[in-house]
N, C-alpha and C. Protein backbone atom coordinates (compact mmCIF):
# COMPACT_ATOMS: atom_id res chain seq x y z
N UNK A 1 -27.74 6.33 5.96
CA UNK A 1 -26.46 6.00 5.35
C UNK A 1 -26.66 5.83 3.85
N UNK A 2 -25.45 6.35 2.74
CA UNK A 2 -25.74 6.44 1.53
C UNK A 2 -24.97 5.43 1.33
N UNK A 3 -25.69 4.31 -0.09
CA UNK A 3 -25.16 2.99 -0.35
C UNK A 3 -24.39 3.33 -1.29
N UNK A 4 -22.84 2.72 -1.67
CA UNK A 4 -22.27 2.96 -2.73
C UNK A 4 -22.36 2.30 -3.69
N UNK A 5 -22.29 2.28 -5.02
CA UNK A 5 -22.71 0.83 -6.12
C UNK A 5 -21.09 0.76 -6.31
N UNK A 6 -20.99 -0.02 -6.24
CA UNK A 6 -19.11 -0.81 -6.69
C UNK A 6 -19.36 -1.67 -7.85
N UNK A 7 -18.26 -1.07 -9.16
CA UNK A 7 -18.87 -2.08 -10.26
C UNK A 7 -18.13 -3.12 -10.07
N UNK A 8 -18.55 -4.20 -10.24
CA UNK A 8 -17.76 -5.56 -10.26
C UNK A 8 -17.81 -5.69 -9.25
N UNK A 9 -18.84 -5.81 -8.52
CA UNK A 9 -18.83 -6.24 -6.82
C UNK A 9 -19.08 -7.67 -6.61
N UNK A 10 -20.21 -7.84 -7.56
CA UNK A 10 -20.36 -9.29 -7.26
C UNK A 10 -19.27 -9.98 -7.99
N UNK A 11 -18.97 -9.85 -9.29
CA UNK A 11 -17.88 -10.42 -9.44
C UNK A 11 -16.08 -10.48 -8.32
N UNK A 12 -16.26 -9.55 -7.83
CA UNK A 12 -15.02 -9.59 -6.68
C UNK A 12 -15.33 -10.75 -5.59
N UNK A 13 -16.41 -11.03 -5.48
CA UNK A 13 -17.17 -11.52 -4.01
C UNK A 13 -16.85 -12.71 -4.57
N UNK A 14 -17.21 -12.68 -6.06
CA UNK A 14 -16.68 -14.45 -6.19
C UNK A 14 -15.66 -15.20 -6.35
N UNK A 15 -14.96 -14.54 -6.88
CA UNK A 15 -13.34 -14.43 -7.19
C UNK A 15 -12.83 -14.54 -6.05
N UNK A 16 -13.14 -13.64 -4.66
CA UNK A 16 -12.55 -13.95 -3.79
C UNK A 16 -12.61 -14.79 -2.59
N UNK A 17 -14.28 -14.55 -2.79
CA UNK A 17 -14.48 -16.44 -2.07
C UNK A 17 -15.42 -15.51 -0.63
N UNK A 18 -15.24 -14.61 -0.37
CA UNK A 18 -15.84 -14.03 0.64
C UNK A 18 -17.63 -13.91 0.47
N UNK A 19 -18.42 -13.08 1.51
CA UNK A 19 -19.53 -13.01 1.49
C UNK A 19 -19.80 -11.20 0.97
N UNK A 20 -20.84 -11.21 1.00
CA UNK A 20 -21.27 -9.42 0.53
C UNK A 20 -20.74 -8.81 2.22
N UNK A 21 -21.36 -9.37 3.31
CA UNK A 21 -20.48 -8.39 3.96
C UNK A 21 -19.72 -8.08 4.32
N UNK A 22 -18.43 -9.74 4.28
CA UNK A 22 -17.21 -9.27 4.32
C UNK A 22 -16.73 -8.37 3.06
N UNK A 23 -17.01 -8.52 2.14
CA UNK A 23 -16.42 -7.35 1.26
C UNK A 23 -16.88 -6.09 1.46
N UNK A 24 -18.15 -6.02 2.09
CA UNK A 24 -18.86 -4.51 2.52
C UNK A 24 -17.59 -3.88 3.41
N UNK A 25 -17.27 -4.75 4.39
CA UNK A 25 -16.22 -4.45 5.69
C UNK A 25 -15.39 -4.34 5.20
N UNK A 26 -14.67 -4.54 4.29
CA UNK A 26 -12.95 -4.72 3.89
C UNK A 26 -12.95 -3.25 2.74
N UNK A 27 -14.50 -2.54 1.58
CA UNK A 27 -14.58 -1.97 1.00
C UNK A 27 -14.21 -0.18 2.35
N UNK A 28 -15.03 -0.94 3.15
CA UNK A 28 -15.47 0.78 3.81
C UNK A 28 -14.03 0.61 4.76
N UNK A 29 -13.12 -0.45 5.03
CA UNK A 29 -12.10 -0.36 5.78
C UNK A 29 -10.70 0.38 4.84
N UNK A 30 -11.18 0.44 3.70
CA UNK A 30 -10.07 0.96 2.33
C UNK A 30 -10.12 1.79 2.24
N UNK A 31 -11.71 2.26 2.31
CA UNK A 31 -12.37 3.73 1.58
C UNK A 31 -11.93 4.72 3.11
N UNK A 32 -11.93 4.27 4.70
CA UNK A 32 -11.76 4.95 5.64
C UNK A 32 -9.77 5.22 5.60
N UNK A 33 -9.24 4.16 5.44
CA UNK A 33 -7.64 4.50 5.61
C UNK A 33 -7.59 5.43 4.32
N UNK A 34 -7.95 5.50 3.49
CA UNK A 34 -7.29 6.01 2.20
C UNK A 34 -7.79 7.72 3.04
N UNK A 35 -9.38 7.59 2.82
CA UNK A 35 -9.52 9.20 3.40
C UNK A 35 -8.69 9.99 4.62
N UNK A 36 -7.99 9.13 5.43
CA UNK A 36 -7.21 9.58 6.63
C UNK A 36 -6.46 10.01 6.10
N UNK A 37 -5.42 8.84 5.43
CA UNK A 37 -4.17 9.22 4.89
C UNK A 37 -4.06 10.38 3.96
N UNK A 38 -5.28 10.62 3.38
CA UNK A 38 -5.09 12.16 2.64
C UNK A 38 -5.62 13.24 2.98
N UNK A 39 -6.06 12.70 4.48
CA UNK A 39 -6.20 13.84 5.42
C UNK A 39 -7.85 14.67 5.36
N UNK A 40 -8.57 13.95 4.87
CA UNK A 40 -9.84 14.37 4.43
C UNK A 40 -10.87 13.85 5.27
N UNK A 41 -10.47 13.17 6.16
CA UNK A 41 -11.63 12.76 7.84
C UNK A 41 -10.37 12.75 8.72
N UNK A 42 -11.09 12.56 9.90
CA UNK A 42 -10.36 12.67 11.48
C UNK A 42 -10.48 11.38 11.88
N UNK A 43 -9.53 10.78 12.60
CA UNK A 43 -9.47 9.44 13.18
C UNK A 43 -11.06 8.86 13.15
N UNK A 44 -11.59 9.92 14.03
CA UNK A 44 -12.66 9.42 14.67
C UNK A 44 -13.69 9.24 13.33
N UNK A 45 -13.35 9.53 12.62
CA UNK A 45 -14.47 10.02 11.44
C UNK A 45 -14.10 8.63 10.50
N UNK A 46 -12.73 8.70 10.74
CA UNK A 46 -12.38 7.26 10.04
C UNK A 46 -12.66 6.25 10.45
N UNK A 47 -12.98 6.07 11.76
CA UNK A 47 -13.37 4.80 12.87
C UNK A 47 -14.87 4.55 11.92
N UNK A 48 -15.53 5.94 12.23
CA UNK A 48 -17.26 5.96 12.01
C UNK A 48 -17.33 4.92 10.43
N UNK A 49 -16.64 5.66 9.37
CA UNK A 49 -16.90 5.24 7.98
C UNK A 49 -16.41 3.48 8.02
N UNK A 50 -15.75 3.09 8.45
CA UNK A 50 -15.23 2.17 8.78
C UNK A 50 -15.94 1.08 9.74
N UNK A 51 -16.98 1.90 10.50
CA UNK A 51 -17.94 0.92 11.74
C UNK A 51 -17.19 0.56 12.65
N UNK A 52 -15.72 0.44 13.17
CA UNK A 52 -14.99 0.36 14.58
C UNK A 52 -14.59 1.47 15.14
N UNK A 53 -14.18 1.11 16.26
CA UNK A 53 -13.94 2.13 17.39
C UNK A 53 -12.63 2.85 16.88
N UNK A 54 -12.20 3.77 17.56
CA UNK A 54 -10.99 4.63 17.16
C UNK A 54 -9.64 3.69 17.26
N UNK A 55 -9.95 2.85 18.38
CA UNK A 55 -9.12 1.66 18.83
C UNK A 55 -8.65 0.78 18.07
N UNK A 56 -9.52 0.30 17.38
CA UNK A 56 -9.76 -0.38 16.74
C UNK A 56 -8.89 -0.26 15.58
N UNK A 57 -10.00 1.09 14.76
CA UNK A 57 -9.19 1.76 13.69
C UNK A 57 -7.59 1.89 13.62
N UNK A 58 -6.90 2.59 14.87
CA UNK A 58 -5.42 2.80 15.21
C UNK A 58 -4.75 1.70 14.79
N UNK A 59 -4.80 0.29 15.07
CA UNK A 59 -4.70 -1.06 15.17
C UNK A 59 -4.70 -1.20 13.41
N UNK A 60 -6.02 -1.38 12.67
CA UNK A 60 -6.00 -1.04 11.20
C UNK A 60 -4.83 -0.14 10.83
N UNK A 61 -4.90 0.90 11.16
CA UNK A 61 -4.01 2.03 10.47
C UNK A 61 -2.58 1.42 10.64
N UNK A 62 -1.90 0.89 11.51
CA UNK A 62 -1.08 0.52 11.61
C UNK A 62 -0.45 -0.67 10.61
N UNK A 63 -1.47 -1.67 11.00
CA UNK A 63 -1.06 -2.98 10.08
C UNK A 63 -1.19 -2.70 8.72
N UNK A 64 -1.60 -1.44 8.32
CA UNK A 64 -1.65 -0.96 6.83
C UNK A 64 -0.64 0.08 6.93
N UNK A 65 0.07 0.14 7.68
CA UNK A 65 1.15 0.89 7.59
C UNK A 65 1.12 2.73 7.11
N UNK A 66 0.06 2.93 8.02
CA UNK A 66 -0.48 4.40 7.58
C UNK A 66 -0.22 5.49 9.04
N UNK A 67 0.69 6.33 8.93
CA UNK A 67 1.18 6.49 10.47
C UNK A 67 -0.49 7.46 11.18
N UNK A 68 -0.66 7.06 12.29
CA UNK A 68 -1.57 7.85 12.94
C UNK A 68 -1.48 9.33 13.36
N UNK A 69 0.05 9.82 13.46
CA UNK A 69 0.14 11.06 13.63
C UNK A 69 1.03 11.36 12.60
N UNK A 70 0.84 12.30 11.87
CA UNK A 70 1.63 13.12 11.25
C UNK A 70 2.59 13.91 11.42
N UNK A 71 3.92 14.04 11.26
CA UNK A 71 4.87 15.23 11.61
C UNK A 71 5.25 16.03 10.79
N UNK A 72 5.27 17.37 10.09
CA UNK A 72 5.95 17.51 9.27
C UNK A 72 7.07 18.05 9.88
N UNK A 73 8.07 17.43 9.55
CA UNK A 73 9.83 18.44 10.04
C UNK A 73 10.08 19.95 9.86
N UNK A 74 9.40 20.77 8.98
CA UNK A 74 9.53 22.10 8.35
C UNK A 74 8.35 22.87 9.61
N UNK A 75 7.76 22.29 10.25
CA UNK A 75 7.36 22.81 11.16
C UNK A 75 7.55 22.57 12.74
N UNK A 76 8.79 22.45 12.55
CA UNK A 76 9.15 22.17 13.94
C UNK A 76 10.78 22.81 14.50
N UNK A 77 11.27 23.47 15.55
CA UNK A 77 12.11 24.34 15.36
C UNK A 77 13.03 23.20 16.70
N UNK A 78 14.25 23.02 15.58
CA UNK A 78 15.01 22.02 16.69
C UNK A 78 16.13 22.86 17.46
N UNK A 79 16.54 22.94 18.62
CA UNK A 79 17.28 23.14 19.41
C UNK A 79 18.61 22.42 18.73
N UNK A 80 19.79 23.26 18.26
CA UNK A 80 20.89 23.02 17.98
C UNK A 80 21.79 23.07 19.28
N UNK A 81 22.73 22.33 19.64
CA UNK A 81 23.89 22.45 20.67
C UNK A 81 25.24 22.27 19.80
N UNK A 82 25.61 23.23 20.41
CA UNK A 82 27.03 23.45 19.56
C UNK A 82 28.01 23.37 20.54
């Protein structure tokens, strides 16, 4: 696994009162929703970067308000009734 250097890390850790690995967990839980949401890993890939299960992750994605499936409307052909 490749370590990331975050500048102002320790200064965040203190400011916010947490430990190095809760901010480790909360860094790679940001860095995994952000990559989903722009579509650049797969759930599962987001679970991995993140260290929880897909389950888990879904649950995250949610309470961050990041939808798990995507729709786009322009690809989808609706049945009109007239």
């Amino acid at each position: 696994m490749h370590a990331i250097e975050v500048p102002l890390f320790d200064r965040m850790m203190l400011t916010s009162g947490r430990t190095a690995e809760e901010m480790d967990r909360e860094l790679r839980l940001l860095l995994a929703v952000k990559l989903f949401e722009l579509g650049r890993v797969s759930l599962g890939q987001a679970a991995e970067v993140a260290g929880m299960s897909r389950l888990a992750m879904i649950d995250e994605l949610g309470r961050m308000k990041v939808a798990v499936i995507n729709h786009d409307l322009d690809d989808h052909e609706f049945d009109r009734v007239d």
